[in-house]
PDB file of N, CA and C in Angstrom:
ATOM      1  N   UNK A   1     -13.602  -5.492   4.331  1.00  0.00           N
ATOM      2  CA  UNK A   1     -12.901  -5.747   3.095  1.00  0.00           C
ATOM      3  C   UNK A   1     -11.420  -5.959   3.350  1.00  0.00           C
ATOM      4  N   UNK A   2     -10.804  -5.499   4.161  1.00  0.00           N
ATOM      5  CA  UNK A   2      -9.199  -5.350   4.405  1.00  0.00           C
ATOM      6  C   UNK A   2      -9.037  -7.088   5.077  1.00  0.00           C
ATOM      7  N   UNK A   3      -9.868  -7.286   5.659  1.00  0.00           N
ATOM      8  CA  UNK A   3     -10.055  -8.813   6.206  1.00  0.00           C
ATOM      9  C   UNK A   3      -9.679  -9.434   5.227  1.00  0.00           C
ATOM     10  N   UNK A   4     -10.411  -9.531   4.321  1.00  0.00           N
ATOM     11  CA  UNK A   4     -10.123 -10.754   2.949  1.00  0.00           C
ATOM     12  C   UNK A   4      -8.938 -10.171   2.330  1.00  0.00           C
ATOM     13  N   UNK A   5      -8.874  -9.025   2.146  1.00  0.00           N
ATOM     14  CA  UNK A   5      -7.537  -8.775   1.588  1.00  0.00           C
ATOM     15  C   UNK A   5      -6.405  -9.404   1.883  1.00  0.00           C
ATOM     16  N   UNK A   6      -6.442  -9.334   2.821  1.00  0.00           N
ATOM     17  CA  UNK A   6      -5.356 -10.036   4.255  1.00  0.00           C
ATOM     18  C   UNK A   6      -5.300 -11.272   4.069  1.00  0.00           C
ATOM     19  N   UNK A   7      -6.291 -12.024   4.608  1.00  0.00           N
ATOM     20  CA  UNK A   7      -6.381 -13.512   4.323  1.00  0.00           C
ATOM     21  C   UNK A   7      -6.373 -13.909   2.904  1.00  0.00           C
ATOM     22  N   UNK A   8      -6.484 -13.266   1.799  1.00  0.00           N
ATOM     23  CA  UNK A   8      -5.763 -13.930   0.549  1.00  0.00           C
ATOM     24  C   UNK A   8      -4.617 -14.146   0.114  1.00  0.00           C
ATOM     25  N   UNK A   9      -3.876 -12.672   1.064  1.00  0.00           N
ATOM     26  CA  UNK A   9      -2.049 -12.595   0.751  1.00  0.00           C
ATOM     27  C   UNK A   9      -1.640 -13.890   1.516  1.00  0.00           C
ATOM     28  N   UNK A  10      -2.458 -14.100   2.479  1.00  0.00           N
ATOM     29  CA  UNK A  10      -1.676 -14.901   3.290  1.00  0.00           C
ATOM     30  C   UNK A  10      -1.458 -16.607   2.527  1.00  0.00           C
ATOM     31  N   UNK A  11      -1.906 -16.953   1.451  1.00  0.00           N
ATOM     32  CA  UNK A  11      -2.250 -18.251   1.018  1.00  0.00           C
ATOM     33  C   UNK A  11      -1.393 -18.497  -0.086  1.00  0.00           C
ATOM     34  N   UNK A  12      -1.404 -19.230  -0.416  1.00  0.00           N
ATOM     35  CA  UNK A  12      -0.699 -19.315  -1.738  1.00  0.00           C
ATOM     36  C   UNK A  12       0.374 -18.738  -2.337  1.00  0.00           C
ATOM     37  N   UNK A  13       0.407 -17.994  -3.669  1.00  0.00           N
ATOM     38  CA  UNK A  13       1.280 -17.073  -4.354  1.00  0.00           C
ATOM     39  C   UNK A  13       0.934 -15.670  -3.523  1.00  0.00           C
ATOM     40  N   UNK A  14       0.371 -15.702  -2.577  1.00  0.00           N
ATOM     41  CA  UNK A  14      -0.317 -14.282  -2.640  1.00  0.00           C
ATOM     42  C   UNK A  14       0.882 -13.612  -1.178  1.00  0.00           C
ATOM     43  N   UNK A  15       1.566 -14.868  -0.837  1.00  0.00           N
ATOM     44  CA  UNK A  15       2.806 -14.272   0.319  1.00  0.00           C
ATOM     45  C   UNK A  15       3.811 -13.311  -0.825  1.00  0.00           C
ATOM     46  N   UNK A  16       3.680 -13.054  -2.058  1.00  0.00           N
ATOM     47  CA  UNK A  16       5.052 -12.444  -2.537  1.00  0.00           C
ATOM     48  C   UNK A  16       4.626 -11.115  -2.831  1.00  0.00           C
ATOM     49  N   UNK A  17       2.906 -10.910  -2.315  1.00  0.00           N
ATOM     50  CA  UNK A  17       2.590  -9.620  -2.353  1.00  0.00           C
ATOM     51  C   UNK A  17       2.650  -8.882  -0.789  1.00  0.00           C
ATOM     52  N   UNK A  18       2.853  -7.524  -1.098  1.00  0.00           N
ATOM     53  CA  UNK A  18       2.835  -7.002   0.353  1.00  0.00           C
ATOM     54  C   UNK A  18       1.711  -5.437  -0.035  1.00  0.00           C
ATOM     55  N   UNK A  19       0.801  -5.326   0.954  1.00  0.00           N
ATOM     56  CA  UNK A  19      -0.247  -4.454   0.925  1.00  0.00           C
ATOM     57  C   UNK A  19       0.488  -3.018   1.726  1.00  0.00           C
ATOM     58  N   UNK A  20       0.519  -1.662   0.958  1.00  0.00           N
ATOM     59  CA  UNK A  20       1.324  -0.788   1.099  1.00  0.00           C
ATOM     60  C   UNK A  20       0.306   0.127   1.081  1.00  0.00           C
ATOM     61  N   UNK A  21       0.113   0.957   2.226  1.00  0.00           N
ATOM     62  CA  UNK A  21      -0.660   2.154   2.317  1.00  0.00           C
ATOM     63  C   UNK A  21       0.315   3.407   2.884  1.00  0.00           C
ATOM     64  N   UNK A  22      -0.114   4.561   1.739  1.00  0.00           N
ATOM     65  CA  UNK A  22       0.920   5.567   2.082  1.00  0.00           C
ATOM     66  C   UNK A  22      -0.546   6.821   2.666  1.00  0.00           C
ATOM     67  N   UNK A  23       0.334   7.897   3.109  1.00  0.00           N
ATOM     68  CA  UNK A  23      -0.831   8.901   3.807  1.00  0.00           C
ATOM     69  C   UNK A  23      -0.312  10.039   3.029  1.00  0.00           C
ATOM     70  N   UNK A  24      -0.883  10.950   2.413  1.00  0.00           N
ATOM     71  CA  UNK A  24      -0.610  12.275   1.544  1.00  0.00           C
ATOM     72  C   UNK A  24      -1.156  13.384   2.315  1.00  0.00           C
ATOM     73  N   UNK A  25      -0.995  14.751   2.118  1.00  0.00           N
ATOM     74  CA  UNK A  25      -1.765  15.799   2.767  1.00  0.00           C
ATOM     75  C   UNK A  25      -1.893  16.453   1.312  1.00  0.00           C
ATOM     76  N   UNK A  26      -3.254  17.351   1.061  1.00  0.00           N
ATOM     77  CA  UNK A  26      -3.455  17.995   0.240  1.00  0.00           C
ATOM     78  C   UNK A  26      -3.072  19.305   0.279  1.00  0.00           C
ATOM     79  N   UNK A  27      -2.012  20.129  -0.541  1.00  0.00           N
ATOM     80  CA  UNK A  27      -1.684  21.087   0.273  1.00  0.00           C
ATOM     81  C   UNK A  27      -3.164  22.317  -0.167  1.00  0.00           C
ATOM     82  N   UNK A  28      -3.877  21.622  -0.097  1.00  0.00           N
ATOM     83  CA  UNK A  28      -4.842  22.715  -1.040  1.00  0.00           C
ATOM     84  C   UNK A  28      -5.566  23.162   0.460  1.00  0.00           C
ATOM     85  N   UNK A  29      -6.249  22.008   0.850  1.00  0.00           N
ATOM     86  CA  UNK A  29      -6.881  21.541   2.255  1.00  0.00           C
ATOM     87  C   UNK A  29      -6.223  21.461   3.359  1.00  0.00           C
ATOM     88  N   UNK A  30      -5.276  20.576   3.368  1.00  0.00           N
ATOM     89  CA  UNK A  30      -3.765  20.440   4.425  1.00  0.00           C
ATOM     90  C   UNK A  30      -4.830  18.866   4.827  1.00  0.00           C
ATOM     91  N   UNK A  31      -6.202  18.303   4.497  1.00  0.00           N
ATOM     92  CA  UNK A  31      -6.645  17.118   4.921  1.00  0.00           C
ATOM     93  C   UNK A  31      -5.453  15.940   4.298  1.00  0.00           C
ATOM     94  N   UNK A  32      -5.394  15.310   5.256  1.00  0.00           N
ATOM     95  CA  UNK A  32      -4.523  13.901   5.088  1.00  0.00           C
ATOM     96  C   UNK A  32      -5.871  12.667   4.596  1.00  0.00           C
ATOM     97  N   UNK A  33      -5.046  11.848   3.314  1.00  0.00           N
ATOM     98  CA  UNK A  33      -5.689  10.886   2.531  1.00  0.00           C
ATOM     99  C   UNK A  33      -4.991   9.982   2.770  1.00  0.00           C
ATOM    100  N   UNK A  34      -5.459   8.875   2.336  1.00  0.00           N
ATOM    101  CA  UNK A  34      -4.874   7.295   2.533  1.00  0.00           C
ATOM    102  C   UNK A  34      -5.000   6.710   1.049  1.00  0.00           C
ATOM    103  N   UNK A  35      -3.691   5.746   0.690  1.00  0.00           N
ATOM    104  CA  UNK A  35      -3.715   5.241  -0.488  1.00  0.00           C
ATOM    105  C   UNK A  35      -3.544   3.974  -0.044  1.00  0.00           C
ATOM    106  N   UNK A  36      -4.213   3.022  -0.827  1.00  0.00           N
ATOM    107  CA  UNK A  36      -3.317   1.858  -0.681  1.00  0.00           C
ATOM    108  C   UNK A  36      -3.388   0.689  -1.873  1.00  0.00           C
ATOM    109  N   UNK A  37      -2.121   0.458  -1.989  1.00  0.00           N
ATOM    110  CA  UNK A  37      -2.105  -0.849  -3.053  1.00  0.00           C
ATOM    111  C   UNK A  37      -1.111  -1.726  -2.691  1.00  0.00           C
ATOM    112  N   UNK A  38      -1.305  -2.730  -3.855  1.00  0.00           N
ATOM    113  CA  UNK A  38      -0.671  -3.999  -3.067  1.00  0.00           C
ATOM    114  C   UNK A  38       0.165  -4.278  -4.725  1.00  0.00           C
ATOM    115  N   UNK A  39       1.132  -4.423  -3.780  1.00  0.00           N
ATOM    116  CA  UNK A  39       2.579  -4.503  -4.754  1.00  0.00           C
ATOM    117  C   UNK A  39       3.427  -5.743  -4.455  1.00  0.00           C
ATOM    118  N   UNK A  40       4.256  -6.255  -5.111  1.00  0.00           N
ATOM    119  CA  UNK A  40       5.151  -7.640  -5.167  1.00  0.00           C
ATOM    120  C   UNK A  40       6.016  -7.060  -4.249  1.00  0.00           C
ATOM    121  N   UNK A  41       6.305  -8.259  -3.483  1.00  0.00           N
ATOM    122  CA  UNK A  41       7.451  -7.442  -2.795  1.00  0.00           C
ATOM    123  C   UNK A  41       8.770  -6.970  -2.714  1.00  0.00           C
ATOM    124  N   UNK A  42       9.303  -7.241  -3.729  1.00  0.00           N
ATOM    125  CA  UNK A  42      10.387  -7.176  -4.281  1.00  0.00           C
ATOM    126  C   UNK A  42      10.573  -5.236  -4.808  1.00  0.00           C
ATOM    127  N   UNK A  43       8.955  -4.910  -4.553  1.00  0.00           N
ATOM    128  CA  UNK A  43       8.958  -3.550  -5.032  1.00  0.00           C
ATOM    129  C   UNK A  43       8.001  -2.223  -3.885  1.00  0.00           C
ATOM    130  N   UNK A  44       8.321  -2.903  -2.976  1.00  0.00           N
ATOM    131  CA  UNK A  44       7.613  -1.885  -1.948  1.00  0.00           C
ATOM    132  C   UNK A  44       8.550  -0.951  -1.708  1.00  0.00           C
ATOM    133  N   UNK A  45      10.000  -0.991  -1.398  1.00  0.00           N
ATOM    134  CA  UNK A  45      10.569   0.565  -0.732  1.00  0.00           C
ATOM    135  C   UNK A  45      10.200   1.428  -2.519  1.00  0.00           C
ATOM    136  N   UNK A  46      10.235   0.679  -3.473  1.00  0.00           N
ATOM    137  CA  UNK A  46       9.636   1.675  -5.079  1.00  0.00           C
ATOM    138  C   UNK A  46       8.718   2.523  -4.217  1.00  0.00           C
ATOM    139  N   UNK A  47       7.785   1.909  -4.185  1.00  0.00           N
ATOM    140  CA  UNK A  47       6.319   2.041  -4.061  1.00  0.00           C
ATOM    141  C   UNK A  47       6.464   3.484  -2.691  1.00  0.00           C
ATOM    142  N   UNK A  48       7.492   2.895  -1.800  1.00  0.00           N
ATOM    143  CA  UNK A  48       7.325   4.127  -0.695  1.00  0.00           C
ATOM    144  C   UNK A  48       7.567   5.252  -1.436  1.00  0.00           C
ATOM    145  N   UNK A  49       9.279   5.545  -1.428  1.00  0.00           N
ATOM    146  CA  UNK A  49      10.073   6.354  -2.003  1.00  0.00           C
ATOM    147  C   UNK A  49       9.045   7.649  -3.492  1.00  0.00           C
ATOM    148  N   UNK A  50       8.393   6.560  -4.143  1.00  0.00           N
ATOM    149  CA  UNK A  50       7.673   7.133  -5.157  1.00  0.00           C
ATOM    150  C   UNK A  50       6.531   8.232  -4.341  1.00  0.00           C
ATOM    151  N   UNK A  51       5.735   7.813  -3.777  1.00  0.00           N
ATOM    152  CA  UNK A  51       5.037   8.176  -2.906  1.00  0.00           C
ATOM    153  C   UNK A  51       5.463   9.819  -1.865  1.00  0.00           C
ATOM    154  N   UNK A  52       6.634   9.848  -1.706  1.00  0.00           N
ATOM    155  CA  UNK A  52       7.482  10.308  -0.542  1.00  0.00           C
ATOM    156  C   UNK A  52       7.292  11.643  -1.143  1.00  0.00           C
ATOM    157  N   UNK A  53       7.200  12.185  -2.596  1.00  0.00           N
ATOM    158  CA  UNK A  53       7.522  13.804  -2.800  1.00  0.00           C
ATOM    159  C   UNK A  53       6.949  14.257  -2.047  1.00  0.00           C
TER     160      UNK A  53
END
């Protein structure tokens, strides 16, 4: 799936998106999760920073 993901940004309108995966730890568990979404790029350090607490 991350394949096509990939190869769609790459075409068209789809260069002004950038695919942003952040890693969290649960402090419940201490297990580390993976997020990821795909944001304009004009708004990815948002997207980190938000992420960061």
């Amino acid at each position: 799936m991350a394949k096509k993901v990939v190869a769609t940004l790459k075409t068209g309108t789809g260069k002004e998106y950038s695919k942003v995966i952040t890693m969290t730890k649960s402090p419940k568990t201490g297990a580390y999760s993976f997020k990821e979404t795909i944001v304009h790029n004009d708004h990815v350090k948002d997207a980190l920073a938000g992420n960061s607490k």
